[in-house]
Protein backbone atom coordinates (compact mmCIF):
# COMPACT_ATOMS: atom_id res chain seq x y z
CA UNK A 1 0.00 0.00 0.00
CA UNK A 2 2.83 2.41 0.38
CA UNK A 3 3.85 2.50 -3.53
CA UNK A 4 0.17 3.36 -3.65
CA UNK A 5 0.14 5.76 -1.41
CA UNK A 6 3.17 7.47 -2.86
CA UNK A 7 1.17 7.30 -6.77
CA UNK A 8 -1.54 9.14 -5.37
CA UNK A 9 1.01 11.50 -3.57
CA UNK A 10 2.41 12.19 -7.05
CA UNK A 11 -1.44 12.42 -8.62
CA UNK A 12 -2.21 15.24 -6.65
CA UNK A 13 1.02 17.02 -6.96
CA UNK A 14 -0.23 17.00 -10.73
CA UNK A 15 -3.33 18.38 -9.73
CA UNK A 16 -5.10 14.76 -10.02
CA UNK A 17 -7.51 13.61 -7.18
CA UNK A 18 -4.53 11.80 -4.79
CA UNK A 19 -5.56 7.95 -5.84
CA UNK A 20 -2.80 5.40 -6.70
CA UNK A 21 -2.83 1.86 -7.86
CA UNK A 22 -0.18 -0.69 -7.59
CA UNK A 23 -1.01 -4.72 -9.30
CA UNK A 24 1.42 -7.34 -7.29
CA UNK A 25 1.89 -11.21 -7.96
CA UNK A 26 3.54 -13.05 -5.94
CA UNK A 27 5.87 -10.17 -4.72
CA UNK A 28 6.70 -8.65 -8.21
CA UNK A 29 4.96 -5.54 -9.15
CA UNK A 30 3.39 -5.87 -12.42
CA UNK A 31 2.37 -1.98 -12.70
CA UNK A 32 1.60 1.12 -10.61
CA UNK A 33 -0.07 4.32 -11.58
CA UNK A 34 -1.82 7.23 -9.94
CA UNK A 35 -5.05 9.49 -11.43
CA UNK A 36 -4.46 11.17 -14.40
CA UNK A 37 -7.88 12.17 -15.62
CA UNK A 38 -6.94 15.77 -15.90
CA UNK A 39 -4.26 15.15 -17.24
CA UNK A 40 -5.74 12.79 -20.37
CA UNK A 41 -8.87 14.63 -20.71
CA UNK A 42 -10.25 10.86 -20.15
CA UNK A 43 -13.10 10.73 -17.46
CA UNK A 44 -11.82 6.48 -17.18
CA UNK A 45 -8.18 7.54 -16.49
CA UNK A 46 -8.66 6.59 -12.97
CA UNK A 47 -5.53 4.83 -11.54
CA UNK A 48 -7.01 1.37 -11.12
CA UNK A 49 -7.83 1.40 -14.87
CA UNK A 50 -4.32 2.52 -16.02
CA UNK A 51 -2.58 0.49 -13.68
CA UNK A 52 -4.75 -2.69 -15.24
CA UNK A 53 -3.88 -1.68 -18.66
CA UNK A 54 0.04 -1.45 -18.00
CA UNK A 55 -0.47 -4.93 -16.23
CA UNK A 56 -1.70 -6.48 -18.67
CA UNK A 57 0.15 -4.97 -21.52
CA UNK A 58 3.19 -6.65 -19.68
CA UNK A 59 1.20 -9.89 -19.03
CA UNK A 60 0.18 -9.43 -22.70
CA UNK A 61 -3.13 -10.92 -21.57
CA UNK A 62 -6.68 -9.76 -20.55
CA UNK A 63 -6.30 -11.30 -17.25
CA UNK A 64 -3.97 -10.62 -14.39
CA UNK A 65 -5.16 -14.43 -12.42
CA UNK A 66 -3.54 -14.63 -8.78
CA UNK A 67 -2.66 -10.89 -8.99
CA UNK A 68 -4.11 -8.31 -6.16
CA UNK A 69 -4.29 -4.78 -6.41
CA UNK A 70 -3.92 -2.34 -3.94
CA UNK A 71 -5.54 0.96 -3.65
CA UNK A 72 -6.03 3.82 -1.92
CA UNK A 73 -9.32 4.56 -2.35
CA UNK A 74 -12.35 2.52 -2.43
CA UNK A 75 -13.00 1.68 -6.77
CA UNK A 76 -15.83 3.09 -8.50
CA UNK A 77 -18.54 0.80 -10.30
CA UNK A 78 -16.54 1.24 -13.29
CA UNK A 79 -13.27 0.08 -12.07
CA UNK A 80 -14.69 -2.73 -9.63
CA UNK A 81 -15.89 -3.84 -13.52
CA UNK A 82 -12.66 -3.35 -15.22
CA UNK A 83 -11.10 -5.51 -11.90
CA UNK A 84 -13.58 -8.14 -12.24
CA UNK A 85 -12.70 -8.39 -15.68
CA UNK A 86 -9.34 -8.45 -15.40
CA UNK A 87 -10.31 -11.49 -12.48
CA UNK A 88 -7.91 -10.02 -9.89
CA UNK A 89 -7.50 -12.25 -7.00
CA UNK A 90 -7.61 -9.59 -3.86
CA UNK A 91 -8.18 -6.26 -3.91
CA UNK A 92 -6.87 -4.27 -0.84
CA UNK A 93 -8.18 -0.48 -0.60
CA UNK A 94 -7.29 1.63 2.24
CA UNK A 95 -10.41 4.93 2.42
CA UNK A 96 -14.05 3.83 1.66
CA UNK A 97 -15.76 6.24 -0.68
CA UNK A 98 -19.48 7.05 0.30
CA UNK A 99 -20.13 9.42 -2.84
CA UNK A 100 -18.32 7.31 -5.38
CA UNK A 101 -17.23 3.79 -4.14
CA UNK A 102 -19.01 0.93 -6.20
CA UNK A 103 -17.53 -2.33 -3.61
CA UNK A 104 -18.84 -1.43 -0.18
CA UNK A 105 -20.79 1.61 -1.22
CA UNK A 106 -23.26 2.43 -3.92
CA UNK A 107 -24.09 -0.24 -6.13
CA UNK A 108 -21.64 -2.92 -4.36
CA UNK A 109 -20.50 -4.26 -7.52
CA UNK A 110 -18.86 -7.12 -6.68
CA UNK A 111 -21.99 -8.80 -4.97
CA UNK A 112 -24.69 -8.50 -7.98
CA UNK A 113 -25.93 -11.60 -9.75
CA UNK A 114 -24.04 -10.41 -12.81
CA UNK A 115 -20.93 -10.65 -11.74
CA UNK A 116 -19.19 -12.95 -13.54
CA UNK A 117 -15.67 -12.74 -10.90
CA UNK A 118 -15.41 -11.53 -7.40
CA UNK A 119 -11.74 -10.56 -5.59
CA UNK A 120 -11.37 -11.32 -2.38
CA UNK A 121 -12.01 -7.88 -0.71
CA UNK A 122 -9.86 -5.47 2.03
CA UNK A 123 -10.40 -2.50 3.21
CA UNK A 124 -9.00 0.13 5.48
CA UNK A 125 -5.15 -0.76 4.79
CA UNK A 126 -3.44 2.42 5.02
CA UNK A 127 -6.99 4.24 5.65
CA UNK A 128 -5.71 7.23 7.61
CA UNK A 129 -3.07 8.13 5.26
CA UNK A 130 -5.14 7.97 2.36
CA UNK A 131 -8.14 10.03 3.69
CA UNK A 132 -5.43 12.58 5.04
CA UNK A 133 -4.32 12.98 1.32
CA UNK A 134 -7.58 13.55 0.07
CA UNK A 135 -9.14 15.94 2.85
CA UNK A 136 -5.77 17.98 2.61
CA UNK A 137 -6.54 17.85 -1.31
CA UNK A 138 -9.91 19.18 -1.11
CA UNK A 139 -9.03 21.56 1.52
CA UNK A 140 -6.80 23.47 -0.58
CA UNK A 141 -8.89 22.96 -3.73
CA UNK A 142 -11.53 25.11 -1.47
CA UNK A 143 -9.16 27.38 -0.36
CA UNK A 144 -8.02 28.67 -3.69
CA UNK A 145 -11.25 28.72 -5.12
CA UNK A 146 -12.35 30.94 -2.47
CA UNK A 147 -9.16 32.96 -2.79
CA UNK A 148 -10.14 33.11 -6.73
């Protein structure tokens, strides 16, 4: 969780919402990436999705079997698709995400009748780091727009 933590670090130095995403199996990491959606001008640029692209790039396959990914905040419907997909093994988030989270929140992908694969799920790894990131990221985003 720390290489995660240190991609969304880097995101939000960019100006990127502070989520990072790091694919391991069995101790090798297969690919790590943090938000760029800014960045791409691509609303599915989240860092789960391009860290499952690079992954399987290098895999040269569809499927990352007996991989887990770790990340820092709690996926979105469309990534907990793109990770079911992609039939990750576990998937290890550290802050839950009332507004936008799609695995414990919202629609709780990973339990409907049409999902095909579900990871093993854990959350709060690295919890209180990650939700520092983000409220100090919002914070100033507040700050300067009320300075603007």
């Amino acid at each position: 969780m720390d290489m995660a933590l240190d991609e969304a670090r880097m995101a939000g130095e960019r100006g990127e919402v502070p989520v990072g995403a790091v694919i391991v199996r069995e101790g090798a990491v297969l690919a790590r990436a943090g938000n760029r959606t800014r960045e791409y001008s691509d609303p599915t640029a989240h860092a789960e999705i391009l860290a499952l692209r690079a992954a399987c790039r290098a895999e040269a396959s569809e499927r990352l079997p007996g991989a887990n990914l770790y990340v820092t905040l709690e996926p979105c419907a469309m990534c907990a698709a793109a990770i079911s997909f992609a039939r990750i093994r576990r998937l290890y988030f550290a802050a839950g995400d009332e507004k936008g989270g799609g695995v414990i929140h919202g629609g709780r992908f990973f339990g409907q009748p049409t999902c095909h694969h579900a990871p093993e799920v854990y959350e709060g790894l690295g919890e209180r780091a990650a939700a520092q990131l983000l409220k100090d990221f919002f914070s100033l985003r507040r700050a300067a727009s009320e300075d603007g």
